[in-house]
N, C-alpha and C. Protein backbone atom coordinates (compact mmCIF):
# COMPACT_ATOMS: atom_id res chain seq x y z
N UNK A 1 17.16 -1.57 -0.55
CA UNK A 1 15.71 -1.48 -0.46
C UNK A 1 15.21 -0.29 -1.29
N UNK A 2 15.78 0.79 -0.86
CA UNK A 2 15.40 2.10 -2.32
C UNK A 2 15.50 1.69 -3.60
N UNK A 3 16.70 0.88 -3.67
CA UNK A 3 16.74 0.91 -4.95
C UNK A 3 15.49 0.07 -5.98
N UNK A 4 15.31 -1.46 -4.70
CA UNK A 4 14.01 -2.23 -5.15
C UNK A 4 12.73 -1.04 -5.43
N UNK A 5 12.17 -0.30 -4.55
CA UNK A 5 11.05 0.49 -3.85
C UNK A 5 11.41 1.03 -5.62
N UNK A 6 12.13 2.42 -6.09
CA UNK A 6 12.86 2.59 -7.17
C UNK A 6 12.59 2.51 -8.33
N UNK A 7 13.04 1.08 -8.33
CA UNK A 7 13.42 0.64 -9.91
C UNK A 7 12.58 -0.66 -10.25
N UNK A 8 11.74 -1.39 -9.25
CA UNK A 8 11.39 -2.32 -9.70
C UNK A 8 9.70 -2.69 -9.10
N UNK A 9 9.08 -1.62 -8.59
CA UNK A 9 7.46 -1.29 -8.71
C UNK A 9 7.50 -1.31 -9.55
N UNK A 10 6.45 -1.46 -10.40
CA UNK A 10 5.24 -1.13 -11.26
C UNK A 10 3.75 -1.60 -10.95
N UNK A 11 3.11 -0.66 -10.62
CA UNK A 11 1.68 -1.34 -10.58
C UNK A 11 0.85 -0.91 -12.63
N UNK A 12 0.69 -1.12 -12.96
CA UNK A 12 0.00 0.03 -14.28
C UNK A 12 -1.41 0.57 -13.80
N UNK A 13 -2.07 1.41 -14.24
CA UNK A 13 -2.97 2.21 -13.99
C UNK A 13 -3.86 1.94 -15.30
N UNK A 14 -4.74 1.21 -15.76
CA UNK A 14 -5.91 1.19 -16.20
C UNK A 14 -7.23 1.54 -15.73
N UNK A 15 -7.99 1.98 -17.29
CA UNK A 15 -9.40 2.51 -16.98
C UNK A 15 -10.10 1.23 -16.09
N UNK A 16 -11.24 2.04 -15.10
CA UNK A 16 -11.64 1.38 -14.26
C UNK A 16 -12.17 0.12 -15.51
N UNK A 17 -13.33 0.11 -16.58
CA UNK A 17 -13.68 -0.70 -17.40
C UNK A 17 -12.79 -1.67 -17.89
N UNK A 18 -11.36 -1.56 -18.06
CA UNK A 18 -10.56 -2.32 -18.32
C UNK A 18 -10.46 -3.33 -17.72
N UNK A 19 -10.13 -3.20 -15.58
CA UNK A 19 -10.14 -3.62 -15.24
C UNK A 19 -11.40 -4.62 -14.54
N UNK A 20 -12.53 -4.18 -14.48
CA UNK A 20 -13.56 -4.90 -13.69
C UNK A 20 -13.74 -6.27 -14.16
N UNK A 21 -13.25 -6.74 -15.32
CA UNK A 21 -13.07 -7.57 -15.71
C UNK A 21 -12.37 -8.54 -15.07
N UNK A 22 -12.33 -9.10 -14.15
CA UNK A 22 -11.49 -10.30 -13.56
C UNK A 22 -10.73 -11.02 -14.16
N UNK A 23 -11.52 -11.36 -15.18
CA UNK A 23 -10.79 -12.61 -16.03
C UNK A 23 -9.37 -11.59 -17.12
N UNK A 24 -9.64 -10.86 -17.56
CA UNK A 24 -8.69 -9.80 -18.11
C UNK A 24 -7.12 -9.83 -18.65
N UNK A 25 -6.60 -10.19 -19.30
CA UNK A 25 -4.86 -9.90 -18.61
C UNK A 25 -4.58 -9.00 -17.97
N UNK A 26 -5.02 -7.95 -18.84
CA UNK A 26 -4.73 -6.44 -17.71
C UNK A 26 -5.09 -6.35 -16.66
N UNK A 27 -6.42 -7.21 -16.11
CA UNK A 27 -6.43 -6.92 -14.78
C UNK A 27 -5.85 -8.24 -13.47
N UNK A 28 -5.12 -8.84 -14.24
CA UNK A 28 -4.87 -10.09 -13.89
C UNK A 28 -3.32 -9.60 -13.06
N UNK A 29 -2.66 -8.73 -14.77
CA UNK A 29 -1.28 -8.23 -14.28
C UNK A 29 -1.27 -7.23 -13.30
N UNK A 30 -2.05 -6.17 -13.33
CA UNK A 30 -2.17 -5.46 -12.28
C UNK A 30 -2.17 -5.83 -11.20
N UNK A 31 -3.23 -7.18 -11.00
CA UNK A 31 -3.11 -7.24 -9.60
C UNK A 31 -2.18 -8.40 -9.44
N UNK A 32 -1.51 -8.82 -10.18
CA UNK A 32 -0.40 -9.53 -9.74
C UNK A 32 1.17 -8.38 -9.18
N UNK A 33 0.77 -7.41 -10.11
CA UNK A 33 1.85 -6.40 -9.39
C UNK A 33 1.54 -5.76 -8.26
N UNK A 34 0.24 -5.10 -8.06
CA UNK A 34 -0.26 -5.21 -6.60
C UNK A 34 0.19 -5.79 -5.19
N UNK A 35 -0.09 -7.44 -5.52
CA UNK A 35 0.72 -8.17 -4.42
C UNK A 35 2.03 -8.11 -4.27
N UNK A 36 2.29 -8.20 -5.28
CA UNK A 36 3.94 -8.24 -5.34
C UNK A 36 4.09 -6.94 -4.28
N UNK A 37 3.97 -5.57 -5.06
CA UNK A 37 4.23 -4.16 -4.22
C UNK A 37 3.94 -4.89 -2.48
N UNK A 38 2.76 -5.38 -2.51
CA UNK A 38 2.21 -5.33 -0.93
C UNK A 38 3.47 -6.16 -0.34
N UNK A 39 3.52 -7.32 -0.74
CA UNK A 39 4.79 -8.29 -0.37
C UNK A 39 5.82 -7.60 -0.09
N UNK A 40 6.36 -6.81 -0.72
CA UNK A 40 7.81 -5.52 -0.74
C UNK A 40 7.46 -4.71 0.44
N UNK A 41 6.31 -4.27 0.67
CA UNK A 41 5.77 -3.09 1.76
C UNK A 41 6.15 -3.96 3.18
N UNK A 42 5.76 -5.43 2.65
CA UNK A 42 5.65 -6.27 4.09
C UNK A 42 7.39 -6.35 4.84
N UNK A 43 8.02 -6.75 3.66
CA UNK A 43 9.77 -6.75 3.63
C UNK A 43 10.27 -5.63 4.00
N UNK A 44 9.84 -4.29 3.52
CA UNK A 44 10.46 -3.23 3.68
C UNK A 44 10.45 -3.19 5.54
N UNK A 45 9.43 -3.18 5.97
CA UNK A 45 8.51 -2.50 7.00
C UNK A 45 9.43 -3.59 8.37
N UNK A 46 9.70 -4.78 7.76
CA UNK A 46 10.17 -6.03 8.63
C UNK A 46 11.77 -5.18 9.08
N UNK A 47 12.27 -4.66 8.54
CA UNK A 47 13.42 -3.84 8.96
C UNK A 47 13.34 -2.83 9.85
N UNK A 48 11.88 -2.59 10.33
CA UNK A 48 12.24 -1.33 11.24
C UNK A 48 12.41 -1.84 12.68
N UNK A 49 13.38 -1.15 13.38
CA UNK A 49 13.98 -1.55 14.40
C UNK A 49 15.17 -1.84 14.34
N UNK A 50 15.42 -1.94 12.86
CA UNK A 50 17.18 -2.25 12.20
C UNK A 50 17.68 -1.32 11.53
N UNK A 51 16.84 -0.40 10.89
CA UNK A 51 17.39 0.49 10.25
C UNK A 51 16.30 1.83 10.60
N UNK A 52 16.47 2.88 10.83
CA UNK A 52 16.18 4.23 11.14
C UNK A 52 14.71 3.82 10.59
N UNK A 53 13.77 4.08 11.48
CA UNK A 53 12.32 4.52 11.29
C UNK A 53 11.90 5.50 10.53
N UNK A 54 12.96 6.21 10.54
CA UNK A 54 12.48 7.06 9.35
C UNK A 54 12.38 6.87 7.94
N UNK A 55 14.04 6.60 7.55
CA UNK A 55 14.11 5.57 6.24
C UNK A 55 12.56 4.44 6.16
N UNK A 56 12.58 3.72 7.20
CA UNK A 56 11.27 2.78 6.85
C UNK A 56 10.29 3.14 6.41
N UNK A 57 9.82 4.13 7.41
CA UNK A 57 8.69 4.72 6.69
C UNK A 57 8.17 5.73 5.71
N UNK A 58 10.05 6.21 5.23
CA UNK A 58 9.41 7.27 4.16
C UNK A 58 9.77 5.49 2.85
N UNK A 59 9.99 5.12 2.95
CA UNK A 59 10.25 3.67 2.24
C UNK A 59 8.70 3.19 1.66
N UNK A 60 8.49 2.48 3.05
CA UNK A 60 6.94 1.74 2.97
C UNK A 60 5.81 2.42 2.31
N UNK A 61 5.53 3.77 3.66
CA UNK A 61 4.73 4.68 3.43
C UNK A 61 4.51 5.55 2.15
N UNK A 62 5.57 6.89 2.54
CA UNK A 62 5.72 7.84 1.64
C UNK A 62 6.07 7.28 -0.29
N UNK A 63 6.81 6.42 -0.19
CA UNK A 63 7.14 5.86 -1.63
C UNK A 63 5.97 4.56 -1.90
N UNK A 64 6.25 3.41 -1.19
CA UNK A 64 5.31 2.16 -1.81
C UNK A 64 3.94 2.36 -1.34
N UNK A 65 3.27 2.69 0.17
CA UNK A 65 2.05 3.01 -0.17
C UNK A 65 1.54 3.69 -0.64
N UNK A 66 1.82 4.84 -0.73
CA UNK A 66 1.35 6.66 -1.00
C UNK A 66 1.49 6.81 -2.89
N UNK A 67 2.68 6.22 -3.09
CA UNK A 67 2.89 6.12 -4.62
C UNK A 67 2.37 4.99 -5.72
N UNK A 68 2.12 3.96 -5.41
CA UNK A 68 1.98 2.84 -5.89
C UNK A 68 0.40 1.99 -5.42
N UNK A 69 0.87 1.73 -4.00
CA UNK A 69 -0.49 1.02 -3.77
C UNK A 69 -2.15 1.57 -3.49
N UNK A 70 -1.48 3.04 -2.61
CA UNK A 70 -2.83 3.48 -2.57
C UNK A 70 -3.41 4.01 -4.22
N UNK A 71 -3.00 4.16 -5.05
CA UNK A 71 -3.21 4.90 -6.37
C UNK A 71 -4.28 3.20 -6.86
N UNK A 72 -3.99 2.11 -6.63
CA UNK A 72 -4.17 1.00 -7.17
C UNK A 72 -5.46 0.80 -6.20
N UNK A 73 -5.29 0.98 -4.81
CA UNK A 73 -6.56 0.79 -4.14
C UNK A 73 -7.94 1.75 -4.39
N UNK A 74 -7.52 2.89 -4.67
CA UNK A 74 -8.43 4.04 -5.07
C UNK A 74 -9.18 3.60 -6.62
N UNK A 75 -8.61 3.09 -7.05
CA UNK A 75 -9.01 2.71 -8.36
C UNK A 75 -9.98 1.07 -8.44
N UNK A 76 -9.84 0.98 -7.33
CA UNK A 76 -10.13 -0.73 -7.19
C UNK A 76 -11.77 -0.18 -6.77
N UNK A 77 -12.72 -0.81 -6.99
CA UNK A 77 -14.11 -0.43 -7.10
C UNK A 77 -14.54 -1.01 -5.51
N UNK A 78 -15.44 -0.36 -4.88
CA UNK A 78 -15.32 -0.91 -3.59
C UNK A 78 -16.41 -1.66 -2.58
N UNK A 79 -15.77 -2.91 -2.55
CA UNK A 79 -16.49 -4.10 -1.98
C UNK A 79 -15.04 -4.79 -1.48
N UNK A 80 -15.58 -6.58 -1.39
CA UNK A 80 -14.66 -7.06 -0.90
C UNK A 80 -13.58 -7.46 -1.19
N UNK A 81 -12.79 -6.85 -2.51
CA UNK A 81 -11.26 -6.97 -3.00
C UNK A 81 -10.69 -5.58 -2.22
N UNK A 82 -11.70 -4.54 -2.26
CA UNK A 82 -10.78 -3.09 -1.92
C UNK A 82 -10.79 -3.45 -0.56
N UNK A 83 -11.57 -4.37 0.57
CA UNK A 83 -11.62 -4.35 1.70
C UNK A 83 -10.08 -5.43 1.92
N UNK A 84 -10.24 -6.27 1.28
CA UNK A 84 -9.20 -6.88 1.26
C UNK A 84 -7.45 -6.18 1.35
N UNK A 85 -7.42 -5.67 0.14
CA UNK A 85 -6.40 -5.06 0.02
C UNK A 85 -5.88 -4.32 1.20
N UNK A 86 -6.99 -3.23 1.74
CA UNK A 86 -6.92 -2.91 2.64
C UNK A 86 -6.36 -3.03 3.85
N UNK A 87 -7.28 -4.11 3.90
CA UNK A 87 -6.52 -5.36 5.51
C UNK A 87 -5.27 -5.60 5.00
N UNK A 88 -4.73 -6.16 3.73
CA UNK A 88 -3.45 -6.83 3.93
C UNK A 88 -2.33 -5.34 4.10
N UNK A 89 -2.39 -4.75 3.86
CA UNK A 89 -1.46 -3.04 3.84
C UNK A 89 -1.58 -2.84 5.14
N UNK A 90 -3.16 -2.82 6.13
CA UNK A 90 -2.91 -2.36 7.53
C UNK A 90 -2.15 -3.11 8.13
N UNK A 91 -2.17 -4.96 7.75
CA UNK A 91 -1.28 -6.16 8.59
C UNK A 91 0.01 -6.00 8.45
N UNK A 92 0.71 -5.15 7.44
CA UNK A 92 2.17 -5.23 7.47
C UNK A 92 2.61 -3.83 8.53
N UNK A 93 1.41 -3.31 8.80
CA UNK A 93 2.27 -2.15 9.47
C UNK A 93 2.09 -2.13 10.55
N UNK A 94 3.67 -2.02 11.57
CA UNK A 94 3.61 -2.40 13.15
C UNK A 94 3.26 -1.57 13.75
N UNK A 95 2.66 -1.89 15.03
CA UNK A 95 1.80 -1.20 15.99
C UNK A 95 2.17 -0.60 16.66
N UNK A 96 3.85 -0.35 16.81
CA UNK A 96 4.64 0.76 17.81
C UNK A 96 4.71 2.09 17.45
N UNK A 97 4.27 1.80 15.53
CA UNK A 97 3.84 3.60 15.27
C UNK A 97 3.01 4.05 15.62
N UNK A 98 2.18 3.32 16.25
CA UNK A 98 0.96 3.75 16.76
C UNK A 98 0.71 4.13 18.19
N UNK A 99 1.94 3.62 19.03
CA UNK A 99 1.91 3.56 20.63
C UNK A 99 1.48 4.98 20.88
N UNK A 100 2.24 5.92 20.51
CA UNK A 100 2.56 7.29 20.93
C UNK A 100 1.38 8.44 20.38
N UNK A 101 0.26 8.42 19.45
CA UNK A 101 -0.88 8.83 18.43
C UNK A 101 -1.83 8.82 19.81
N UNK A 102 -2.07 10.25 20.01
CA UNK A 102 -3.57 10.32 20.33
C UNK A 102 -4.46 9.98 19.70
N UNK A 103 -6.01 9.79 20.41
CA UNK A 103 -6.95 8.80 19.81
C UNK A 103 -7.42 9.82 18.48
N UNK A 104 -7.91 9.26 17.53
CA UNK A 104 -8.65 9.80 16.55
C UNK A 104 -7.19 10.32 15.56
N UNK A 105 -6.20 10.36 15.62
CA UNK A 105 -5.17 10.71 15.03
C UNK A 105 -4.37 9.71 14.02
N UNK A 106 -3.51 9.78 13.43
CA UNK A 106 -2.49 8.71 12.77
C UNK A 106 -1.83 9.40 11.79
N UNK A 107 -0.59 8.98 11.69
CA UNK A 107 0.84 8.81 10.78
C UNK A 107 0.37 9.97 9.67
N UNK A 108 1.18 11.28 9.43
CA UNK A 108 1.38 11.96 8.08
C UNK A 108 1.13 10.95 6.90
N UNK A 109 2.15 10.41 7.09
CA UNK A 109 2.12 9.55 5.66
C UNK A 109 0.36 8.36 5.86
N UNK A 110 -0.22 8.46 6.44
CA UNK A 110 -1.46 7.48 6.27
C UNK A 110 -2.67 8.30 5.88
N UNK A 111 -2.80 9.71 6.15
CA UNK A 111 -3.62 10.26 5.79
C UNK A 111 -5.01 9.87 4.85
N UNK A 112 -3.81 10.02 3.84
CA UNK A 112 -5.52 9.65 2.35
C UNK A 112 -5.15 8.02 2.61
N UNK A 113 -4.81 7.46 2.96
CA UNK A 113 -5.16 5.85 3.02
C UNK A 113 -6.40 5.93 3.98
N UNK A 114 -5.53 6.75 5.53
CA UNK A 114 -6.88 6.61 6.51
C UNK A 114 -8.44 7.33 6.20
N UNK A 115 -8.41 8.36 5.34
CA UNK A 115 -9.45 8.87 4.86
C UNK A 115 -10.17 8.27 4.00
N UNK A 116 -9.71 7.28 2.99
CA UNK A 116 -9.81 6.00 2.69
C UNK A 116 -10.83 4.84 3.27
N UNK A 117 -10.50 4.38 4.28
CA UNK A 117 -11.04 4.02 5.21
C UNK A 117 -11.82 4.23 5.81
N UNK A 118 -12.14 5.49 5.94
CA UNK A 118 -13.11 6.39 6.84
C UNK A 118 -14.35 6.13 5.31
N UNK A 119 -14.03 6.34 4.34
CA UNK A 119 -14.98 5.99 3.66
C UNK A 119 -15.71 4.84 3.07
């Protein structure tokens, strides 16, 4: 799984103008690598309970969201694709990290996603 997380992301990072373009290649490939990453986040994350929670989440979190996807969501202009995205990243992540979080709190690694959100 590191080694996927690793060696075989790529989201690319284009000017916002590049992308607003829908129709685009560039913004076509981007967000085809996008899903892909999210798909990997979903796989990675499906292992916890099998392999050390920690590994998972410096995996998911710290490397594929924090490095890759949130950089791609921040850049995504915001209406209902960034809301989207959004939702699909919160649906892969299970709710037992959450059991133990006093209210108003959440995960190191969610920070600027959740601040994110807050905006």
């Amino acid at each position: 799984m590191k080694k996927s997380v690793e060696e075989d992301v790529f989201i690319p990072l284009y000017p916002k103008s590049t992308v607003e373009d829908k129709s685009s290649l560039r913004s076509k490939f981007q967000e085809r690598r996008f899903w892909s990453a999210v798909k990997l986040l979903s796989n990675v994350v499906l292992w916890d309970g099998i392999v050390q929670e920690d590994k998972v989440r410096d995996l998911g979190l710290s490397k594929l969201l924090n490095r890759y996807l949130l950089l791609n969501i921040l850049n995504t202009p915001l209406g209902l694709d960034n809301i989207e995205k959004c939702e699909k990243v919160v649906a892969c992540l299970p709710e037992r990290w959450f059991q133990d979080l006093k209210g108003g709190s959440t995960l190191p690694e969610l920070l600027n996603f959740s601040q994110h959100l807050l905006q």
